[in-house]
C-alpha atoms as a PDB file:
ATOM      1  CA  UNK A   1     -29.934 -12.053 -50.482  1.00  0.00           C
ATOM      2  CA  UNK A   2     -31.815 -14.438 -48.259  1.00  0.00           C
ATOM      3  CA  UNK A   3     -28.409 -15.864 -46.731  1.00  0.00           C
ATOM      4  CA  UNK A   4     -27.426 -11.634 -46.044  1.00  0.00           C
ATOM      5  CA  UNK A   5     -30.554 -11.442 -43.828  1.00  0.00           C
ATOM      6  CA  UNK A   6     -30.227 -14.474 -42.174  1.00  0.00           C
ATOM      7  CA  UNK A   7     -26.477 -13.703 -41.072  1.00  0.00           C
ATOM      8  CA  UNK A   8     -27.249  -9.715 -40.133  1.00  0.00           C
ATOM      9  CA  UNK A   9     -30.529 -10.827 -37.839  1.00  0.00           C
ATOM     10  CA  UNK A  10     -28.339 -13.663 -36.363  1.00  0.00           C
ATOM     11  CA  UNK A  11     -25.381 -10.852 -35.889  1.00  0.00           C
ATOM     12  CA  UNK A  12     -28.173  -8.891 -34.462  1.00  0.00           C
ATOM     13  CA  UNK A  13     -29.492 -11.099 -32.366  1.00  0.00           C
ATOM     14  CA  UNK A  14     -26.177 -12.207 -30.424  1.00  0.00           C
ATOM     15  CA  UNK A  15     -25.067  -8.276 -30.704  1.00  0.00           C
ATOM     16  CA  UNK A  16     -27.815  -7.765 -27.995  1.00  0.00           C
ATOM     17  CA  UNK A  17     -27.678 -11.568 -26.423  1.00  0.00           C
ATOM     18  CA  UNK A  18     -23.889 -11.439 -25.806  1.00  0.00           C
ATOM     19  CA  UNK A  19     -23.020  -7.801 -25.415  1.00  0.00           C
ATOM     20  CA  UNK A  20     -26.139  -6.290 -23.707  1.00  0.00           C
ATOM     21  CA  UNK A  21     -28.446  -9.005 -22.058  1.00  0.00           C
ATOM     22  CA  UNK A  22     -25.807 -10.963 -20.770  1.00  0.00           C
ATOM     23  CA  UNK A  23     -23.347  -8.323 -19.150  1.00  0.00           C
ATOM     24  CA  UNK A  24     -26.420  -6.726 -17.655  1.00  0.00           C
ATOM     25  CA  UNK A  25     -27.388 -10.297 -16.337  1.00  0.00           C
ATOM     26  CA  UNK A  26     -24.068 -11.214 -14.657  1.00  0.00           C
ATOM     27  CA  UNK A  27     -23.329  -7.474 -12.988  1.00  0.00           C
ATOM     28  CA  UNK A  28     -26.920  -7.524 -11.545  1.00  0.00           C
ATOM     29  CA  UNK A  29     -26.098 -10.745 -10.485  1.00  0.00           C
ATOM     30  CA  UNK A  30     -22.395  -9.434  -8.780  1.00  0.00           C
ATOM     31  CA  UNK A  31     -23.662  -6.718  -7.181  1.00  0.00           C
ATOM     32  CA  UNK A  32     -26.833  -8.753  -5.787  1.00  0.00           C
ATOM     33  CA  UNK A  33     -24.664 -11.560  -4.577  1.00  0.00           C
ATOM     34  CA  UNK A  34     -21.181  -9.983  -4.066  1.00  0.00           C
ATOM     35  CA  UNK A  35     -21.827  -6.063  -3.619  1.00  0.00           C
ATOM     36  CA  UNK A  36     -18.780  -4.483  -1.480  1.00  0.00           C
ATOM     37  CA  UNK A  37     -16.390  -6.539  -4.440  1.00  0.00           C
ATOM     38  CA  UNK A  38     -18.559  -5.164  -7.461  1.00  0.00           C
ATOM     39  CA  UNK A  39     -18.297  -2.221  -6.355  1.00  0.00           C
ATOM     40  CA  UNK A  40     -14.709  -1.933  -6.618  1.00  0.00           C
ATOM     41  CA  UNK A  41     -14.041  -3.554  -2.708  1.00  0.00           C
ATOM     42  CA  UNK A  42     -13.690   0.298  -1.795  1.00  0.00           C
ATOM     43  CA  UNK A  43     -12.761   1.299   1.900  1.00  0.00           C
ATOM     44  CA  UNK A  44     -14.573   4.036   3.486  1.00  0.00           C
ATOM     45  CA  UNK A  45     -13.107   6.215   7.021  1.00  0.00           C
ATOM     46  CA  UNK A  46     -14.177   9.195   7.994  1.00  0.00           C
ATOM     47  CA  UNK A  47     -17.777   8.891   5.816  1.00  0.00           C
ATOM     48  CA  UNK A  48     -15.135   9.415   2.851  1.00  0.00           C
ATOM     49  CA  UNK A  49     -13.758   6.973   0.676  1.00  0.00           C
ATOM     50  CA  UNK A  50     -10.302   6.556   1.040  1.00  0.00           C
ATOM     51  CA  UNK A  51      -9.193   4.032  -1.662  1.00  0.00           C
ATOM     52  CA  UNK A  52      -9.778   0.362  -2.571  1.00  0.00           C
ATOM     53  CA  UNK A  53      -8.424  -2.696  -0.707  1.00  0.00           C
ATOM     54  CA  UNK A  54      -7.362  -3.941  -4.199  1.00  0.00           C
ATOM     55  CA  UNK A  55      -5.094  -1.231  -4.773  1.00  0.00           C
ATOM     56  CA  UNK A  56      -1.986   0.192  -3.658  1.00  0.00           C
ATOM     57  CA  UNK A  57      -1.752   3.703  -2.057  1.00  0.00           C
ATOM     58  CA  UNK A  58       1.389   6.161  -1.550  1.00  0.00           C
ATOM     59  CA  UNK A  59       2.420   6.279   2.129  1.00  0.00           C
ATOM     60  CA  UNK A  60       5.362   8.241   2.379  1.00  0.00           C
ATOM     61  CA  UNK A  61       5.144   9.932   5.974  1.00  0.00           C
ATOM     62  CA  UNK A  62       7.127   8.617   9.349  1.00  0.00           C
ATOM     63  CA  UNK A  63       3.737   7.134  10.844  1.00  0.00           C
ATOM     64  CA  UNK A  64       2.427   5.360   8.277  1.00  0.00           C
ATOM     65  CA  UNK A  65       3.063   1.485   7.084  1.00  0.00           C
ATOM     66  CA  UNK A  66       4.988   1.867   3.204  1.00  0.00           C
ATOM     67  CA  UNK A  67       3.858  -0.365   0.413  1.00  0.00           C
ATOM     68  CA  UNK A  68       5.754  -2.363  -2.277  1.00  0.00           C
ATOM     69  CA  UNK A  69       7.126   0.084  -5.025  1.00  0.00           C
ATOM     70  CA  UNK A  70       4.788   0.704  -7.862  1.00  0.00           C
ATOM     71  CA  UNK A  71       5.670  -0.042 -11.630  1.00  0.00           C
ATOM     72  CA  UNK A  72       2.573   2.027 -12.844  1.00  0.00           C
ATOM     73  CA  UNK A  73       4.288   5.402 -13.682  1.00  0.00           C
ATOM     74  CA  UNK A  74       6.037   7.982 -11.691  1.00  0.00           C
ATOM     75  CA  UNK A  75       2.705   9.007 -10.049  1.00  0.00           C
ATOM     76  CA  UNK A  76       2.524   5.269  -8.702  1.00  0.00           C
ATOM     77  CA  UNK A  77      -0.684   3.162  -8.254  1.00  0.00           C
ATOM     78  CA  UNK A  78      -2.024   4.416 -11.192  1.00  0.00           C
ATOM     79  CA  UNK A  79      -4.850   2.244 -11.655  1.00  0.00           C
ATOM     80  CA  UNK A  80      -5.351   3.410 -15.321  1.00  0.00           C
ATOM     81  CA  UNK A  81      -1.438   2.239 -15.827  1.00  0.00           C
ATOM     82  CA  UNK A  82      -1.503  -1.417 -14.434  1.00  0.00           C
ATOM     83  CA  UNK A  83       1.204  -3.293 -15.629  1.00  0.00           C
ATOM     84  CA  UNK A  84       4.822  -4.682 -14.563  1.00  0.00           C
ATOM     85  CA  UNK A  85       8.088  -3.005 -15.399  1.00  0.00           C
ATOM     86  CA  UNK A  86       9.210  -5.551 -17.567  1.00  0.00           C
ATOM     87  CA  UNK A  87      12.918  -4.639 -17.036  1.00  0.00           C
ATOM     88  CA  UNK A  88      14.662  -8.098 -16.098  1.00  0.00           C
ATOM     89  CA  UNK A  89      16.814  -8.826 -13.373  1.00  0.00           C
ATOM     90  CA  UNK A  90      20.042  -7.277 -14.738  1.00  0.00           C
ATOM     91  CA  UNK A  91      18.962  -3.996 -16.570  1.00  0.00           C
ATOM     92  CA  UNK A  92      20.758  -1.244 -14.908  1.00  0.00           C
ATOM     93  CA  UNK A  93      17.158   0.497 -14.460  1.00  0.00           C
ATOM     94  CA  UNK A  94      15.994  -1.947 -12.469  1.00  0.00           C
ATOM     95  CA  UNK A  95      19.322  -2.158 -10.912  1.00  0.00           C
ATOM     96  CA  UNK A  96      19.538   1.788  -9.993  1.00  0.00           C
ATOM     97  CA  UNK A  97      15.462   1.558  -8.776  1.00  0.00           C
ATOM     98  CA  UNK A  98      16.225  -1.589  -6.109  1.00  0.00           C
ATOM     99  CA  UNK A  99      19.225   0.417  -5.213  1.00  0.00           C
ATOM    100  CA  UNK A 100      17.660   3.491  -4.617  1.00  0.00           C
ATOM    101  CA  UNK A 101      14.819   1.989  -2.687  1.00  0.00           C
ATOM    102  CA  UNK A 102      17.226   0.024  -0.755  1.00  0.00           C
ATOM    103  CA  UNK A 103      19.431   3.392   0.395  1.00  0.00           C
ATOM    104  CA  UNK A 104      15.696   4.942   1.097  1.00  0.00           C
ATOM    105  CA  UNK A 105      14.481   2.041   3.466  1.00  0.00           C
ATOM    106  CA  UNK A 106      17.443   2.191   5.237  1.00  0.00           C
ATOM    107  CA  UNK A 107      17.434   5.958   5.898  1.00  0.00           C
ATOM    108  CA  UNK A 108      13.892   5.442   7.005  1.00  0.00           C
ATOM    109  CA  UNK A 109      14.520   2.917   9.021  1.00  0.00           C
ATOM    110  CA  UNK A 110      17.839   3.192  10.704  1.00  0.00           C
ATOM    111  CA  UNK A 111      17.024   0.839  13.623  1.00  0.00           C
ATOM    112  CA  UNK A 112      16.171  -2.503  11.293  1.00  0.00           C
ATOM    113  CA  UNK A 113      19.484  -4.078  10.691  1.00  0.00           C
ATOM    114  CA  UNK A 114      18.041  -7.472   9.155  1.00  0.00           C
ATOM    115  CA  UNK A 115      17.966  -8.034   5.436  1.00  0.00           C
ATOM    116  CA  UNK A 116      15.271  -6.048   3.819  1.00  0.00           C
ATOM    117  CA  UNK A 117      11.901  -8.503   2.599  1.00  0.00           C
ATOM    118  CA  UNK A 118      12.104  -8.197  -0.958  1.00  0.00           C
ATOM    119  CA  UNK A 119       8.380  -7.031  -1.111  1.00  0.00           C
ATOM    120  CA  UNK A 120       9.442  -4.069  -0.079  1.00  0.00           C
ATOM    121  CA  UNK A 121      12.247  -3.495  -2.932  1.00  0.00           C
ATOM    122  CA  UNK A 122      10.310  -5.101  -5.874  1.00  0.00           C
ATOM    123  CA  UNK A 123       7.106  -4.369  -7.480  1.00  0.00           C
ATOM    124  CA  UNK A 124       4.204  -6.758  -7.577  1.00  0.00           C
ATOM    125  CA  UNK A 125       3.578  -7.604 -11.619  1.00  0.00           C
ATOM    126  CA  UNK A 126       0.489  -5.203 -11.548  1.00  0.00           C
ATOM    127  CA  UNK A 127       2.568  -2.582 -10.270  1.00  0.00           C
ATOM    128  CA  UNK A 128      -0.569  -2.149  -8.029  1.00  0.00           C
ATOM    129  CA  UNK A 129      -0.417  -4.526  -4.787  1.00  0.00           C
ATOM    130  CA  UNK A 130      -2.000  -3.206  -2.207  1.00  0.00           C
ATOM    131  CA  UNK A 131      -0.143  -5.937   0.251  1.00  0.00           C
ATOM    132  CA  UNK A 132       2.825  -6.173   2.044  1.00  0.00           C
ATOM    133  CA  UNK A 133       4.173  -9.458   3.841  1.00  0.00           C
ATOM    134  CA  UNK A 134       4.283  -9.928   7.664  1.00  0.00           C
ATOM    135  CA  UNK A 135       8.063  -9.482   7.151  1.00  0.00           C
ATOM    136  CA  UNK A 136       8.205  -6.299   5.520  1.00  0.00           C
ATOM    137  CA  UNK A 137       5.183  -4.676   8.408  1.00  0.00           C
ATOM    138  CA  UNK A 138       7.890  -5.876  11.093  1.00  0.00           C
ATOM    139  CA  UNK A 139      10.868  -4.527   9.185  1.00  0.00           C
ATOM    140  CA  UNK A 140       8.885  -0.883   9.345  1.00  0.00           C
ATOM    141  CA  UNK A 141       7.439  -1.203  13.429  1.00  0.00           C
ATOM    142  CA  UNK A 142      10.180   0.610  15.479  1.00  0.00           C
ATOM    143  CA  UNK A 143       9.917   3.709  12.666  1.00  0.00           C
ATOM    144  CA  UNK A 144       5.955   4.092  13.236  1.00  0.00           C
ATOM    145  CA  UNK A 145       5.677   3.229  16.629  1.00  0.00           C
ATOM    146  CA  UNK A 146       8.119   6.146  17.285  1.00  0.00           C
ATOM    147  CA  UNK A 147       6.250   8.098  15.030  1.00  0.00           C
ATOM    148  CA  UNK A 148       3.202   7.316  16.123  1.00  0.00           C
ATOM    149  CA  UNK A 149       4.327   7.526  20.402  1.00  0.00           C
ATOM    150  CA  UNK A 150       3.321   3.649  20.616  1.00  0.00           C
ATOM    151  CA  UNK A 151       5.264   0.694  22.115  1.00  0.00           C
ATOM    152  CA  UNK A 152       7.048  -1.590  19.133  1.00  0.00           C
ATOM    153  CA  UNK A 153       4.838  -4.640  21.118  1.00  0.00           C
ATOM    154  CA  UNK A 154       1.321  -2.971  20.809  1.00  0.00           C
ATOM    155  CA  UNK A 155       2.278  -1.574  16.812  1.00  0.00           C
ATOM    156  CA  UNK A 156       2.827  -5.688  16.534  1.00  0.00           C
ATOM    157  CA  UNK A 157      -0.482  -6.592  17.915  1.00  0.00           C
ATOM    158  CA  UNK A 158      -2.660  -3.840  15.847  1.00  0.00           C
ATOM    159  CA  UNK A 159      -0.407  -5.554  12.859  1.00  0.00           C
ATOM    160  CA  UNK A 160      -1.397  -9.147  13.919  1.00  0.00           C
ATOM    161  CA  UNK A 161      -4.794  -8.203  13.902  1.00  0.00           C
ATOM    162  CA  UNK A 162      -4.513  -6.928  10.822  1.00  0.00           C
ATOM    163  CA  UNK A 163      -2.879  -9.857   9.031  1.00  0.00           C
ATOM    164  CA  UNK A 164      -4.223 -12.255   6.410  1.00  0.00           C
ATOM    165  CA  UNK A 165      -3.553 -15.780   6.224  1.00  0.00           C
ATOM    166  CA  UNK A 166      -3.007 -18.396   3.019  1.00  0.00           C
ATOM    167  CA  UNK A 167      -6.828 -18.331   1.463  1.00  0.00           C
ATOM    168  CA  UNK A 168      -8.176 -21.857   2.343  1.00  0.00           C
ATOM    169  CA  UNK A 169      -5.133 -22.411   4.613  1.00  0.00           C
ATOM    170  CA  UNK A 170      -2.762 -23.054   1.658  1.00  0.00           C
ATOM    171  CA  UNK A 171      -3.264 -20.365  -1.386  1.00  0.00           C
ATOM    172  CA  UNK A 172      -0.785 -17.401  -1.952  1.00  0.00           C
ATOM    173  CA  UNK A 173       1.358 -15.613   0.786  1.00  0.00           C
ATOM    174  CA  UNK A 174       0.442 -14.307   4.495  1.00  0.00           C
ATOM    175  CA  UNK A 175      -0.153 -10.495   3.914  1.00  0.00           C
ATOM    176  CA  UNK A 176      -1.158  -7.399   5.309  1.00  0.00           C
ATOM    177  CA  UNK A 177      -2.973  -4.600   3.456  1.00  0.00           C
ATOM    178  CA  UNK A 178      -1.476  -1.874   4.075  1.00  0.00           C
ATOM    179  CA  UNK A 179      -4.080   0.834   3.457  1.00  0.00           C
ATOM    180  CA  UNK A 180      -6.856  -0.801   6.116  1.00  0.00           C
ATOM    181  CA  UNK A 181      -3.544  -1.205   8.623  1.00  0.00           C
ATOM    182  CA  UNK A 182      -2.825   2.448   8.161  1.00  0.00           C
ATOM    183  CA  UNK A 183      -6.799   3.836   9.128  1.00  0.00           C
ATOM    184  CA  UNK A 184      -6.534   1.398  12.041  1.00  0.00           C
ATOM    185  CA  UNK A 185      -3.985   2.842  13.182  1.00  0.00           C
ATOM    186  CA  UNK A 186      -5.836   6.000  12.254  1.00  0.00           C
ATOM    187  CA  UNK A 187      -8.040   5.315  14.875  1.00  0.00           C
ATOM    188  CA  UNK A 188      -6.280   3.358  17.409  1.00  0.00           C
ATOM    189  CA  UNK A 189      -3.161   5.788  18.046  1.00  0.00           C
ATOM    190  CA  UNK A 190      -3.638   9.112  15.737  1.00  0.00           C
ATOM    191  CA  UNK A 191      -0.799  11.531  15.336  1.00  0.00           C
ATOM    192  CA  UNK A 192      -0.272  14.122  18.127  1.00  0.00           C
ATOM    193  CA  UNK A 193      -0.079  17.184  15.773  1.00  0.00           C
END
């Protein structure tokens, strides 16, 4: 009986040390030290929130930059549904998907002639990336800078300005997020309605 109430005040004990104390410890410590990024990085316009710069949006109209496709559901960028496809490179779902997205981009975009950046065909493996490369921002310019009654040249240089480098000069992919590209442009060229 002794050995019983030694192990349930020890389970006790580290119940509250592990899974109260210490959580409360380190997210007091996040938000004091890092608060924008505890708080979800969330991007603000308008007084509103408008999303997070961690997670994909849906841009579908003529003016705006279009994201990588989502693999979280048909709503898309379903935070609560993060997760790849997990269809491999010849299932015919995949397949039909790239296909279809391919016929779309081009439709979209009837002046870009070059291959099509694959970020732009293929879902990140969260299904959730809220980036697209330098690439596929220039492979969508002459269709929003029509839209948007702006030279292809000054669309380039509000996309320059809004593009990320390696992290440390050598880590991951140059990128641009496409959700703080889109309220720039927001604000530097809105749409004539």
């Amino acid at each position: 009986m002794k050995q019983l109430m030694i192990a349930i005040r020890v389970t006790v004990a580290f119940t509250i040390l592990t899974g109260v104390l210490y959580p409360l410890l380190v997210t007091g410590l996040a938000k004091a030290m890092f608060p924008h990024q505890a708080s979800g990085s969330l991007v603000q316009a308008n007084g509103k929130t408008t999303g997070s710069e961690l997670i994909g949006q849906r841009f579908t109209r003529p003016e705006y930059f279009h994201g990588r496709p989502s693999a979280a559901g048909s709503d898309g960028y379903d935070g609560l549904a993060s997760s790849g496809s997990n269809l491999g490179p010849t299932n015919k779902a995949l397949i039909d998907r790239v296909q279809g997205d391919l016929k779309k981009f081009r439709e979209e975009n009837p002046t870009f002639t070059g291959p099509v950046p694959a970020d732009l065909l293929t879902a990140s493996g969260s299904g959730l990336d809220p980036d697209i490369s330098p690439a596929s921002a220039d492979a969508q310019v002459a269709r929003v800078a029509a839209a948007r009654g702006m030279t292809a040249d000054g669309l380039r240089q509000v996309v320059a300005a809004h593009s990320e480098g390696r992290q440390f000069g050598v880590l991951g992919e140059p990128r641009v997020n496409v959700l703080k590209l889109n309220l720039a442009l927001d604000q530097a060229a809105p749409v004539k309605k």
